[in-house]
Protein backbone atom coordinates (compact mmCIF):
# COMPACT_ATOMS: atom_id res chain seq x y z
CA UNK A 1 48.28 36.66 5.79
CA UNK A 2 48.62 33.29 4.00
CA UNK A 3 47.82 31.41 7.09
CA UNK A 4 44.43 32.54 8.00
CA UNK A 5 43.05 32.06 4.85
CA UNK A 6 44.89 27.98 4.55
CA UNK A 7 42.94 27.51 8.24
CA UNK A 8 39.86 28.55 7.05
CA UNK A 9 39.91 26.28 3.51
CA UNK A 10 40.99 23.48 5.96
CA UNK A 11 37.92 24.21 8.78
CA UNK A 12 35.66 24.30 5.28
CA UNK A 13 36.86 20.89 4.06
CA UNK A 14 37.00 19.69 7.48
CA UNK A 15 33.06 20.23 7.86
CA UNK A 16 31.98 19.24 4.01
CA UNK A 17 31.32 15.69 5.29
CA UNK A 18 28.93 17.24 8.12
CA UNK A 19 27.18 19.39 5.07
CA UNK A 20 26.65 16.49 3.03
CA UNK A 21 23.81 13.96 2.97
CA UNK A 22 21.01 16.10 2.89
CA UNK A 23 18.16 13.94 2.02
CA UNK A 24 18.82 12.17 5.39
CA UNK A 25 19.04 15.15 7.43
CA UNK A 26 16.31 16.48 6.20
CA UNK A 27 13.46 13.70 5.42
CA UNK A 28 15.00 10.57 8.26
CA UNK A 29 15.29 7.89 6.76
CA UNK A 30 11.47 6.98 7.27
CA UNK A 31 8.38 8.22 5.94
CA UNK A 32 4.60 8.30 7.73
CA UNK A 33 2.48 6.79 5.40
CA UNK A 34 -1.56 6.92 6.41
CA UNK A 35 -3.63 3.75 5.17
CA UNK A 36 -7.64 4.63 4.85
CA UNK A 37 -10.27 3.07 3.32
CA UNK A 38 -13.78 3.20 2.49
CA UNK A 39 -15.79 2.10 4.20
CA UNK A 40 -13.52 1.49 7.41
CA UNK A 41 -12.10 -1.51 9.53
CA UNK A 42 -10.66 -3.31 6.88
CA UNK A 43 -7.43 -5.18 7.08
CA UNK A 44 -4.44 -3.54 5.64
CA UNK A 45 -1.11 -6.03 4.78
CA UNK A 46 2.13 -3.99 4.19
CA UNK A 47 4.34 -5.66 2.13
CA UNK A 48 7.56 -6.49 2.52
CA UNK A 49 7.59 -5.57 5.92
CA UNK A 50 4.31 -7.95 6.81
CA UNK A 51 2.78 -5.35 8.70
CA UNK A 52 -1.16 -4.86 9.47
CA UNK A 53 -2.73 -2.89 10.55
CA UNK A 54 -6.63 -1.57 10.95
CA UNK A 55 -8.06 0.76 8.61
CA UNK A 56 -7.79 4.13 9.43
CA UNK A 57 -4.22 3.64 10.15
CA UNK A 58 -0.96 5.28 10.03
CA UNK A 59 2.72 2.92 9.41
CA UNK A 60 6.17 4.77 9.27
CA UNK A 61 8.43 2.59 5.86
CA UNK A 62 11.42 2.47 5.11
CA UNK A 63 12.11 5.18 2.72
CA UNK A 64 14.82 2.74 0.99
CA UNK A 65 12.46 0.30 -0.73
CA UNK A 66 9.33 0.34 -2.30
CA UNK A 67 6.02 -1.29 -0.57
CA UNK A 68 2.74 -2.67 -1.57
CA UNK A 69 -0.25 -2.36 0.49
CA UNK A 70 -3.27 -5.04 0.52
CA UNK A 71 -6.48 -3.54 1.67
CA UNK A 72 -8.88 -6.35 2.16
CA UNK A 73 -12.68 -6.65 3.92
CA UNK A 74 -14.82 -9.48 4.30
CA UNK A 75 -17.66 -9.23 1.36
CA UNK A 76 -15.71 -6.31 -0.38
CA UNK A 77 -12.72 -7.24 -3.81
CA UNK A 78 -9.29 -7.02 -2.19
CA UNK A 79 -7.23 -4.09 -3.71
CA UNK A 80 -3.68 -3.33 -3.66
CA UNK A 81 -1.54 -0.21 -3.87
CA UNK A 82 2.08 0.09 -4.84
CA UNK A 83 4.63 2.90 -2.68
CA UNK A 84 7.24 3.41 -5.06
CA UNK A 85 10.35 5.03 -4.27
CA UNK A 86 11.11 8.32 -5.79
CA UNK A 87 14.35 10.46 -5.45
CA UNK A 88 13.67 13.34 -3.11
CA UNK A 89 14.04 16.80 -3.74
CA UNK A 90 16.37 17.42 -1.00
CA UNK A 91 18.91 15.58 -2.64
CA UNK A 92 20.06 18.54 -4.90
CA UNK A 93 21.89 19.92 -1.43
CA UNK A 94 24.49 17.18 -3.34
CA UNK A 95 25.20 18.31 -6.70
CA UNK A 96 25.79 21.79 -4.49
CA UNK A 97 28.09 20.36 -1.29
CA UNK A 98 27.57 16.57 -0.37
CA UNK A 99 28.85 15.51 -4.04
CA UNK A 100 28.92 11.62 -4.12
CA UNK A 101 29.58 11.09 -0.36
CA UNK A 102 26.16 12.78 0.21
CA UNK A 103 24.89 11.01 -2.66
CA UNK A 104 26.27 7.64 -1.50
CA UNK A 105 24.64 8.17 2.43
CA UNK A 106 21.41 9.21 1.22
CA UNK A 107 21.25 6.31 -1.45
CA UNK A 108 21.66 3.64 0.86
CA UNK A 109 20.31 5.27 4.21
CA UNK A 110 17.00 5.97 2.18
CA UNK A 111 16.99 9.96 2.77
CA UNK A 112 17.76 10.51 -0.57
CA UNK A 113 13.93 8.75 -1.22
CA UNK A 114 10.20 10.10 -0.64
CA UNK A 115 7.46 7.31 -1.17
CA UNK A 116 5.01 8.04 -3.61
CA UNK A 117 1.63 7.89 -2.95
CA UNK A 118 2.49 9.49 0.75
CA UNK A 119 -1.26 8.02 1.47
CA UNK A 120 -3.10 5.28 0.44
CA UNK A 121 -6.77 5.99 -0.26
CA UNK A 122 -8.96 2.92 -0.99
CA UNK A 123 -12.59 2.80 -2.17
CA UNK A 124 -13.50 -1.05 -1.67
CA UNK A 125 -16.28 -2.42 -4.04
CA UNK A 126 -18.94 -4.70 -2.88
CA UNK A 127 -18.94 -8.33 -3.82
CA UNK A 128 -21.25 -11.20 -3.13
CA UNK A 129 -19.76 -14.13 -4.12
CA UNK A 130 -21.06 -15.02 -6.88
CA UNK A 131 -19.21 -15.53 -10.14
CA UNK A 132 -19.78 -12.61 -11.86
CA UNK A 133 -18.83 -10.82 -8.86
CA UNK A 134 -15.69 -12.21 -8.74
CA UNK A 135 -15.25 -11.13 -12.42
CA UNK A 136 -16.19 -7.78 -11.52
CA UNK A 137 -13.28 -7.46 -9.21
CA UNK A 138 -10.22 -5.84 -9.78
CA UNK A 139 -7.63 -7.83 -11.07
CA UNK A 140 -9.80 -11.18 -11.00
CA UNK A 141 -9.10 -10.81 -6.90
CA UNK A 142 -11.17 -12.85 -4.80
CA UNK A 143 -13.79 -11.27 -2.45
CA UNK A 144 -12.12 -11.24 1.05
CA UNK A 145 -13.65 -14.69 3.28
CA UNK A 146 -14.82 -14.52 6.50
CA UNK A 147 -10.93 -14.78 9.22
């Protein structure tokens, strides 16, 4: 009677490493983030993967790193967002099975991540270039020239 219960500890152990990791099952290792802004047509720069894109837009990131996103539109102040990396929910699946294999997959795969905002909303404020609308931009940002 010894024996069935040995094979079935062994099939258990055997599959652990398939149960483990389950921030990447779950999330992928990419997120869809949606870029809008207000008003819309402006130029969006994701950083550090130097993509752009048109404003409404959706990108799919890396969940692994964190991004920054510059919004910019000719007579408007440019604004930028940070995506910051947070650890995911679906992570816990490794305190209860994965333990640090899971932990160690999802870590460096980027499942074990969401990005935080999961959309970047963007009101852009007018500027016409004078001085004290420069000033009156965020950040002391330039008002977006003319391409």
């Amino acid at each position: 009677m010894k024996a069935p219960v040995c094979r079935c500890v062994q099939a258990f152990i055997a599959l652990l490493p398939l149960l483990s990791a389950c921030g990447t099952i779950v999330n992928g290792t990419r997120q869809t983030v949606a870029i809008r802004s207000r008003p819309p047509g402006a130029t969006a720069l994701v950083l550090p993967d130097n993509l752009t894109v048109t404003t409404p837009a959706e990108v799919e990131l890396d969940r692994v790193r964190a991004h920054t996103v510059r919004v910019e539109l000719q007579g408007y102040c440019r604004e930028t967002v940070h995506i910051d990396r947070v650890t995911s929910e679906s992570t816990m699946g490794n305190v209860l099975v994965g333990g640090l294999v899971g932990h160690t997959i999802d870590a460096s795969s980027g499942g074990g991540w969401d990005l935080k905002p999961g959309a970047v909303d963007v009101t852009l404020r007018p500027a016409d270039g004078s001085v004290a609308s420069f000033l009156e931009c965020d950040r002391g940002h330039m008002p977006s020239a003319a391409h």
